[in-house]
N, C-alpha and C. Protein backbone atom coordinates (compact mmCIF):
# COMPACT_ATOMS: atom_id res chain seq x y z
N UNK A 1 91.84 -223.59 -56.49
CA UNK A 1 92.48 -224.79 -56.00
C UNK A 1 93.62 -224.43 -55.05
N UNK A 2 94.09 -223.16 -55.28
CA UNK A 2 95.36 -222.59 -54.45
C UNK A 2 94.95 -222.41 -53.50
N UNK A 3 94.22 -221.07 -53.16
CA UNK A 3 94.10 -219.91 -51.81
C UNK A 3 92.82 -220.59 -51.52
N UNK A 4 91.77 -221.08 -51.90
CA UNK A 4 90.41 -222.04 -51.34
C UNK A 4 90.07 -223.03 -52.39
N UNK A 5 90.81 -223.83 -51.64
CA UNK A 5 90.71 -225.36 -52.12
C UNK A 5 89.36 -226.40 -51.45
N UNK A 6 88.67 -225.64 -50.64
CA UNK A 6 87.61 -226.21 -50.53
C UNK A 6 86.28 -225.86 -50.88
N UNK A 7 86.52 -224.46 -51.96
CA UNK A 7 85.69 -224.56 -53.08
C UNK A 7 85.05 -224.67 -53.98
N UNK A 8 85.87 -225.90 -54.72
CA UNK A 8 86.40 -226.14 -55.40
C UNK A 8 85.13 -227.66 -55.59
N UNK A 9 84.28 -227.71 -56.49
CA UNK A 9 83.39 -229.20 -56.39
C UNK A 9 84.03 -230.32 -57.21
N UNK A 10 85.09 -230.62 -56.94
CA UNK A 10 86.07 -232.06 -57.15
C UNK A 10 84.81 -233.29 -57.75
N UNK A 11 83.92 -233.13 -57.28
CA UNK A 11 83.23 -234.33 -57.64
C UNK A 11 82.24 -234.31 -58.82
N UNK A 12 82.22 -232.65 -59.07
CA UNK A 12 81.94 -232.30 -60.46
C UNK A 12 82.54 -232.47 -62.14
N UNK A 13 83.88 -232.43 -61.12
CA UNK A 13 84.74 -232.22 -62.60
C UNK A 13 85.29 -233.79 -63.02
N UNK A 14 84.44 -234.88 -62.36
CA UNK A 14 85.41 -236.44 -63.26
C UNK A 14 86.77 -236.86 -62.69
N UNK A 15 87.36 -237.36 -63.43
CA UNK A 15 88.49 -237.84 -63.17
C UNK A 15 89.81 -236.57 -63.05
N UNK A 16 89.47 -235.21 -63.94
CA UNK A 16 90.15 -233.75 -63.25
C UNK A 16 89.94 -233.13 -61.83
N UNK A 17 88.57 -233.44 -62.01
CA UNK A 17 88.77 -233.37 -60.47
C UNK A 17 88.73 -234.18 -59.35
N UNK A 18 89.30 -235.61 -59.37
CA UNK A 18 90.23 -236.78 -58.72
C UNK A 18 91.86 -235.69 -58.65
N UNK A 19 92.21 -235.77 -60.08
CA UNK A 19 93.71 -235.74 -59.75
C UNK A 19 94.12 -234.30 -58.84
N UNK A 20 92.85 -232.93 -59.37
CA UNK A 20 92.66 -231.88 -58.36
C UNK A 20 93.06 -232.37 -57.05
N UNK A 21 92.00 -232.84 -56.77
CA UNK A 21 91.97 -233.15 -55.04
C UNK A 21 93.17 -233.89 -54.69
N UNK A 22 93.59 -234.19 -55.45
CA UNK A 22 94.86 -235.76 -54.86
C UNK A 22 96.29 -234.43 -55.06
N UNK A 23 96.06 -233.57 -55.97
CA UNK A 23 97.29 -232.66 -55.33
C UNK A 23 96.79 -231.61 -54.34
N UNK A 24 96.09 -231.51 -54.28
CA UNK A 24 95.64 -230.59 -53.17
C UNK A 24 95.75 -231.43 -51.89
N UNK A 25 95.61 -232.44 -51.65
CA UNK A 25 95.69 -233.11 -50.10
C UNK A 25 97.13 -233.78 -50.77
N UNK A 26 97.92 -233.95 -51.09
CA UNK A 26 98.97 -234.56 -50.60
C UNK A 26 100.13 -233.54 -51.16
N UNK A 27 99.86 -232.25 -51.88
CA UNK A 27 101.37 -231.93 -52.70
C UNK A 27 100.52 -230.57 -52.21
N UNK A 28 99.70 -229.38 -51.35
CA UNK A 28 99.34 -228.07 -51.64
C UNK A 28 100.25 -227.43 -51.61
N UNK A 29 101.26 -227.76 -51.00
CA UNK A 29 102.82 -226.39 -50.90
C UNK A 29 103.43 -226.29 -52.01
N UNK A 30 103.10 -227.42 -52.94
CA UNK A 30 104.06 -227.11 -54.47
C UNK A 30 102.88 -226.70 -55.38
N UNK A 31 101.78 -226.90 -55.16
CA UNK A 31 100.60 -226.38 -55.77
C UNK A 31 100.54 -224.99 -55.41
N UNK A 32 101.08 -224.39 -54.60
CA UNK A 32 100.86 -222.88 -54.18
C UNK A 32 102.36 -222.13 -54.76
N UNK A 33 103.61 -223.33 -54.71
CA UNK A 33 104.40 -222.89 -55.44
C UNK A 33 104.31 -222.04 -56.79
N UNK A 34 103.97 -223.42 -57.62
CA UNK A 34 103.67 -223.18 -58.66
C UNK A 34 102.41 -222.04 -59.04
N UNK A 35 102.11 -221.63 -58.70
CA UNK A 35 100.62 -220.74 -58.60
C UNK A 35 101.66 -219.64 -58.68
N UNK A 36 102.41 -219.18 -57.49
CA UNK A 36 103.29 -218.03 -57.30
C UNK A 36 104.20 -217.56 -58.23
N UNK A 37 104.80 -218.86 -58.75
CA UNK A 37 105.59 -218.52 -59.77
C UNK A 37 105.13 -218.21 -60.62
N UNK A 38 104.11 -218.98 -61.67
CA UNK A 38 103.40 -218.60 -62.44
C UNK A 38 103.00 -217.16 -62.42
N UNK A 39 102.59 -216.27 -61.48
CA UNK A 39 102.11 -215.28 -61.71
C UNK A 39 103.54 -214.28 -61.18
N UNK A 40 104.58 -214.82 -60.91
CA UNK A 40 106.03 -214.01 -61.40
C UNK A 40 106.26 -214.47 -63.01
N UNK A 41 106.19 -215.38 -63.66
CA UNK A 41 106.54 -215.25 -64.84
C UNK A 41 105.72 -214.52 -65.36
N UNK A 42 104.45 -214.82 -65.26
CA UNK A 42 103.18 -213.32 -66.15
C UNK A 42 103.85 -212.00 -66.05
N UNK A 43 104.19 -211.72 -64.64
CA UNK A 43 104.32 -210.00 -64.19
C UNK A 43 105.99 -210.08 -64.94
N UNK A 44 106.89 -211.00 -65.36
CA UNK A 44 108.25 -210.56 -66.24
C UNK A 44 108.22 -210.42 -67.00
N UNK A 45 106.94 -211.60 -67.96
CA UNK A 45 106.52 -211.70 -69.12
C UNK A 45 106.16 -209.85 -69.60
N UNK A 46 105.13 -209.58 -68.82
CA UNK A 46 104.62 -208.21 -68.88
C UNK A 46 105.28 -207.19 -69.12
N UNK A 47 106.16 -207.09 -67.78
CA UNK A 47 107.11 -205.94 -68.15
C UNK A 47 108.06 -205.63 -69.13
N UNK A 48 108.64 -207.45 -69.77
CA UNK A 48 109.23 -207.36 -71.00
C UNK A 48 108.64 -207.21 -72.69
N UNK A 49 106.88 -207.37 -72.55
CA UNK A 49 105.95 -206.56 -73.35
C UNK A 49 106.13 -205.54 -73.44
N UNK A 50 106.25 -204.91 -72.64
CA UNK A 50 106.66 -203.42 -72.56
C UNK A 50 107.56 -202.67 -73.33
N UNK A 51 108.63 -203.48 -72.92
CA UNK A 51 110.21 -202.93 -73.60
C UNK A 51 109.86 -203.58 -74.83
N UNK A 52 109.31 -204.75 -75.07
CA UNK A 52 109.26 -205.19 -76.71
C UNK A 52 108.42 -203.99 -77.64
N UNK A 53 106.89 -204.03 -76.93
CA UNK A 53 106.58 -202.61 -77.73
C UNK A 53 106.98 -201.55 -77.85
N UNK A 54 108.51 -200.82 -77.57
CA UNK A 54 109.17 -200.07 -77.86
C UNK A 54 110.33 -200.26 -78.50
N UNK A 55 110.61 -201.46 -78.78
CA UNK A 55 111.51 -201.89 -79.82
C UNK A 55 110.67 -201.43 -80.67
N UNK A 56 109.30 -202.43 -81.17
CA UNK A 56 108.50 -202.65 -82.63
C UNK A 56 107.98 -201.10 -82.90
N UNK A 57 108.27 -200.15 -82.03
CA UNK A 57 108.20 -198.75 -82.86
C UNK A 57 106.66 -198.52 -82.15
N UNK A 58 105.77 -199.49 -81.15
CA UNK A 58 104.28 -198.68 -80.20
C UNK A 58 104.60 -197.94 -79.29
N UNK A 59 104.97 -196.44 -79.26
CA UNK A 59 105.41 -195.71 -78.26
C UNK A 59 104.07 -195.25 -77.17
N UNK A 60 103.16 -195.44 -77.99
CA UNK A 60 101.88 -194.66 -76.83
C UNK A 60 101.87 -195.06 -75.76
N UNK A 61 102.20 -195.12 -74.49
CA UNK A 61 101.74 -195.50 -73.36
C UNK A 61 100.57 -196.01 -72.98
N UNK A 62 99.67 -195.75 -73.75
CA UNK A 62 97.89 -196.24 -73.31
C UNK A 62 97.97 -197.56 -74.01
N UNK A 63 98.45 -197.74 -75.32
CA UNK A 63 98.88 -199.30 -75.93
C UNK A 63 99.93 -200.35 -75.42
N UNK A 64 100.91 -199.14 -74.91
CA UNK A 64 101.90 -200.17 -73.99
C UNK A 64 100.83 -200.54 -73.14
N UNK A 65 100.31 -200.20 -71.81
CA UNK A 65 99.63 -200.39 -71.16
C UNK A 65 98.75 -201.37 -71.09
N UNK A 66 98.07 -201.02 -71.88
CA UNK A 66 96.92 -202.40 -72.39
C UNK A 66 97.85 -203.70 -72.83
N UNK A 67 98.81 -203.63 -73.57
CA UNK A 67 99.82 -204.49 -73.96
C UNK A 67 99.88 -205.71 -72.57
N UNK A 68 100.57 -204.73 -71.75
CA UNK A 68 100.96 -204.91 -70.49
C UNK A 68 99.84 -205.44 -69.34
N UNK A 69 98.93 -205.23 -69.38
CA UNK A 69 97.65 -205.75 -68.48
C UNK A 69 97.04 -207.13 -69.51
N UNK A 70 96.98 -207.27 -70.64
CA UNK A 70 97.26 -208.17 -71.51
C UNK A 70 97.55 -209.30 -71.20
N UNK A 71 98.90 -209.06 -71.35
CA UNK A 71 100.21 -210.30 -71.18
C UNK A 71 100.07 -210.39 -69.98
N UNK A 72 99.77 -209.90 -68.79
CA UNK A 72 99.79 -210.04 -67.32
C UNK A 72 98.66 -211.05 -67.56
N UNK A 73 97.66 -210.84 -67.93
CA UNK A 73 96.34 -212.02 -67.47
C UNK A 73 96.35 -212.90 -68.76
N UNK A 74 96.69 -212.89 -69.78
CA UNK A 74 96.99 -213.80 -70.47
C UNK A 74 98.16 -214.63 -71.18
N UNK A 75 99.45 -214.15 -70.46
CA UNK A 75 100.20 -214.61 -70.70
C UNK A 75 101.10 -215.28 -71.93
N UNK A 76 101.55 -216.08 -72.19
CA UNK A 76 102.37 -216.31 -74.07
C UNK A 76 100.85 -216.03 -74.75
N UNK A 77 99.98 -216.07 -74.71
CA UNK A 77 99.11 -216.12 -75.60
C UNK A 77 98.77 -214.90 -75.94
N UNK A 78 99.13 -214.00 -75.26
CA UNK A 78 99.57 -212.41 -75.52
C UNK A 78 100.89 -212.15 -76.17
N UNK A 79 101.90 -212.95 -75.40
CA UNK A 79 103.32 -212.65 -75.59
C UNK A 79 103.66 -212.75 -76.91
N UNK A 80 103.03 -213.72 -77.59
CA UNK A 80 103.27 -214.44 -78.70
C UNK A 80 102.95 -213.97 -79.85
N UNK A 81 101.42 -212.98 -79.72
CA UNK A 81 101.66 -211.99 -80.63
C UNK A 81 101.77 -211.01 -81.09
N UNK A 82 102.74 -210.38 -79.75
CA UNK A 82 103.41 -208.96 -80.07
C UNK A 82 105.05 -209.47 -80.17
N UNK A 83 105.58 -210.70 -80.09
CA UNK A 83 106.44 -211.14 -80.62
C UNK A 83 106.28 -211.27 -81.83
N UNK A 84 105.03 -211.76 -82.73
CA UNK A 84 105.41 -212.52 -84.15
C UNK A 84 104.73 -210.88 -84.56
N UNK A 85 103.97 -209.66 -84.37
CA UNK A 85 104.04 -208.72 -84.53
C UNK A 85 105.35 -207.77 -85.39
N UNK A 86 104.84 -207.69 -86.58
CA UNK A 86 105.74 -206.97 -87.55
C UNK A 86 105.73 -205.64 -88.24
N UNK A 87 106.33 -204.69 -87.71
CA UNK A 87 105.72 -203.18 -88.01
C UNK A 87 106.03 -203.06 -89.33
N UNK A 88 105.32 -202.15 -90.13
CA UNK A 88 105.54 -201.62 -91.27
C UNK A 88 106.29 -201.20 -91.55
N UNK A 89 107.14 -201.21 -92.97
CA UNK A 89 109.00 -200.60 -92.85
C UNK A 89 108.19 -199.12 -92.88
N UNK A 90 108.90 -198.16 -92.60
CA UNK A 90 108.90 -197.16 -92.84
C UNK A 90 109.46 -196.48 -94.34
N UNK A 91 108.53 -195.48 -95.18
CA UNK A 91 109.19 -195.26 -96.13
C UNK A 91 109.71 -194.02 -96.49
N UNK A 92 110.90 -194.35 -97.42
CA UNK A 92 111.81 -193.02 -97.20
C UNK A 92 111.59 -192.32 -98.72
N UNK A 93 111.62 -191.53 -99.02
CA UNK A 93 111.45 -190.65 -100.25
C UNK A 93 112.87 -190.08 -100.30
């Protein structure tokens, strides 16, 4: 709907794709806004996955990583559960 908005078969999708088309011809500059931002909050979201899995004690880099490509394409729905994510106490003898 952002970068090709005229690929988009509006007349497929019902009354979603009415209100589609009606921001795409009268609002696309805040529709491209929002698109942009959105994928700056993913990529902050991400990088602060990162630093969270090194709080919760996941030092591997290949898990950060994946963590991190994660939360980039899926966003809170990633974020959310390496936030509610609770490591094991560690035990002391």
């Amino acid at each position: 709907i952002t970068l090709w908005p005229s690929t988009i078969p509006y007349s497929h999708l019902g009354i979603f794709g009415t209100f589609l088309n009606y921001l795409v011809e009268n609002h696309h500059k805040w529709v491209c806004y929002g698109f942009w931002i959105s994928w700056l909050i993913h990529i902050v979201e991400a990088f602060y996955g990162v630093k969270l899995c090194q709080s919760k004690g996941i030092t591997d880099p290949a898990i950060q990583f994946q963590w991190f490509i994660q939360t980039l394409l899926f966003g809170y729905a990633s974020f959310g559960l390496l936030v509610s994510y609770k490591p094991s106490a560690k035990k002391h003898y």
